[in-house]
C-alpha atoms as a PDB file:
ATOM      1  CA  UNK A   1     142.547-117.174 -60.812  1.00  0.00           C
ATOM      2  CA  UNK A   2     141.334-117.289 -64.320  1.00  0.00           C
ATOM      3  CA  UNK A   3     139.917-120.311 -65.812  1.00  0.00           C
ATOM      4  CA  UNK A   4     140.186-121.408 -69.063  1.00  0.00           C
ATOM      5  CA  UNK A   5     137.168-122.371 -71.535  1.00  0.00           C
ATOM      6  CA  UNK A   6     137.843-125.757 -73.136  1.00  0.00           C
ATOM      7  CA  UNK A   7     136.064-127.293 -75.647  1.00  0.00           C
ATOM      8  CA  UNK A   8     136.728-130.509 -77.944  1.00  0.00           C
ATOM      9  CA  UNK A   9     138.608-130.394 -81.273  1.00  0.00           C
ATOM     10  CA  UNK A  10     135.960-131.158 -83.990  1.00  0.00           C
ATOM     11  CA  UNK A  11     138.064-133.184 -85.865  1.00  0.00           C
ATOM     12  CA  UNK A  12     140.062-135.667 -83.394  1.00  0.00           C
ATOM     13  CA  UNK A  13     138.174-134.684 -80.170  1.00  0.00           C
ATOM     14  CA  UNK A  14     141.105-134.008 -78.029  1.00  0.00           C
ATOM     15  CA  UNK A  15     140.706-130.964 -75.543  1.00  0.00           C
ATOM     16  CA  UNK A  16     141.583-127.253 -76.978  1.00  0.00           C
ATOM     17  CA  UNK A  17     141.685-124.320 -74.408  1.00  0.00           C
ATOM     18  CA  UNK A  18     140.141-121.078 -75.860  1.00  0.00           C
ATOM     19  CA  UNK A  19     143.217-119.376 -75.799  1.00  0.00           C
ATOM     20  CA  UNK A  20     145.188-121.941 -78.264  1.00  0.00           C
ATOM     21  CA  UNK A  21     146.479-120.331 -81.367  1.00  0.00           C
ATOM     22  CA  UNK A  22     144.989-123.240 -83.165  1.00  0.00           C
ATOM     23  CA  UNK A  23     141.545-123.206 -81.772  1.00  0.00           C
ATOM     24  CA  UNK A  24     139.051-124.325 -82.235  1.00  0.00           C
ATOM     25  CA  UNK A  25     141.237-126.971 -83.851  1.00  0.00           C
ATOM     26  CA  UNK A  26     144.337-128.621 -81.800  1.00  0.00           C
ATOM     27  CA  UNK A  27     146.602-128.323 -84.464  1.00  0.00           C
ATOM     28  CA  UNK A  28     147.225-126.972 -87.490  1.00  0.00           C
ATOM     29  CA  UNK A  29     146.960-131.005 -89.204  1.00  0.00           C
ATOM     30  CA  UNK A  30     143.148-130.892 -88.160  1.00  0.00           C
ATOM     31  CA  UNK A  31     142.763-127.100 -89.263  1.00  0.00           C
ATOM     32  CA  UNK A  32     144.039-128.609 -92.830  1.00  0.00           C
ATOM     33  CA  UNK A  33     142.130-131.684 -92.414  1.00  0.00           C
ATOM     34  CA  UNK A  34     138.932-129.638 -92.061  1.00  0.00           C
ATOM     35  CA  UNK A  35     139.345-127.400 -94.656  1.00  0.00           C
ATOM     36  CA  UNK A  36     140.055-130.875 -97.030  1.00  0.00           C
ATOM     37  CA  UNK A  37     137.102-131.841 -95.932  1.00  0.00           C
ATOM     38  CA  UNK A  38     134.831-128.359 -97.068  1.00  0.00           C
ATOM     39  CA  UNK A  39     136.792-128.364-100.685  1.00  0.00           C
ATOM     40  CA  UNK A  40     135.953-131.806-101.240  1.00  0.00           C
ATOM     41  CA  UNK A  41     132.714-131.645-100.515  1.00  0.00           C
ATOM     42  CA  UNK A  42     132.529-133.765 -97.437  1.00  0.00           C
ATOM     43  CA  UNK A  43     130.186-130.997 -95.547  1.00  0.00           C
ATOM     44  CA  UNK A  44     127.043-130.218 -96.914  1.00  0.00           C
ATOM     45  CA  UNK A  45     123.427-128.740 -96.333  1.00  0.00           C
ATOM     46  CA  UNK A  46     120.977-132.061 -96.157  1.00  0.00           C
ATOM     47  CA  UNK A  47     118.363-130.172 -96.835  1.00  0.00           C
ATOM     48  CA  UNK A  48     117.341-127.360 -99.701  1.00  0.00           C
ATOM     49  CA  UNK A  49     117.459-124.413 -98.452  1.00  0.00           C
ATOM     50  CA  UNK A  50     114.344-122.453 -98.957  1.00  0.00           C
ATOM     51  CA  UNK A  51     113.781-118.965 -99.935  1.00  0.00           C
ATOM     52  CA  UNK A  52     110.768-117.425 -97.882  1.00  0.00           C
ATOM     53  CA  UNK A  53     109.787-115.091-100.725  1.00  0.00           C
ATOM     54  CA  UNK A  54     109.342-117.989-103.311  1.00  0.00           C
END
């Protein structure tokens, strides 16, 4: 008996088994929805991000 991973959507938390087409996303609405949300700017670094040679 195998078991399946699941883990939560990151956009409307519902459950998503690790062998979903859509994952890690339950659907392809939230897979759009997220990808809004990085070409809009939503998601960004909080802090600088700095260069250790500087």
């Amino acid at each position: 008996m195998t078991i399946a991973k699941i883990f939560r959507c990151p956009i409307c938390r519902k459950d998503v088994a690790l062998d979903s087409p859509d994952a890690p996303f339950c659907s392809d609405r939230c897979r759009t929805i997220d990808l809004g949300k990085w070409a809009s700017g939503d998601y960004r670094i909080s802090s600088p991000i700095l260069d250790p040679d500087l």
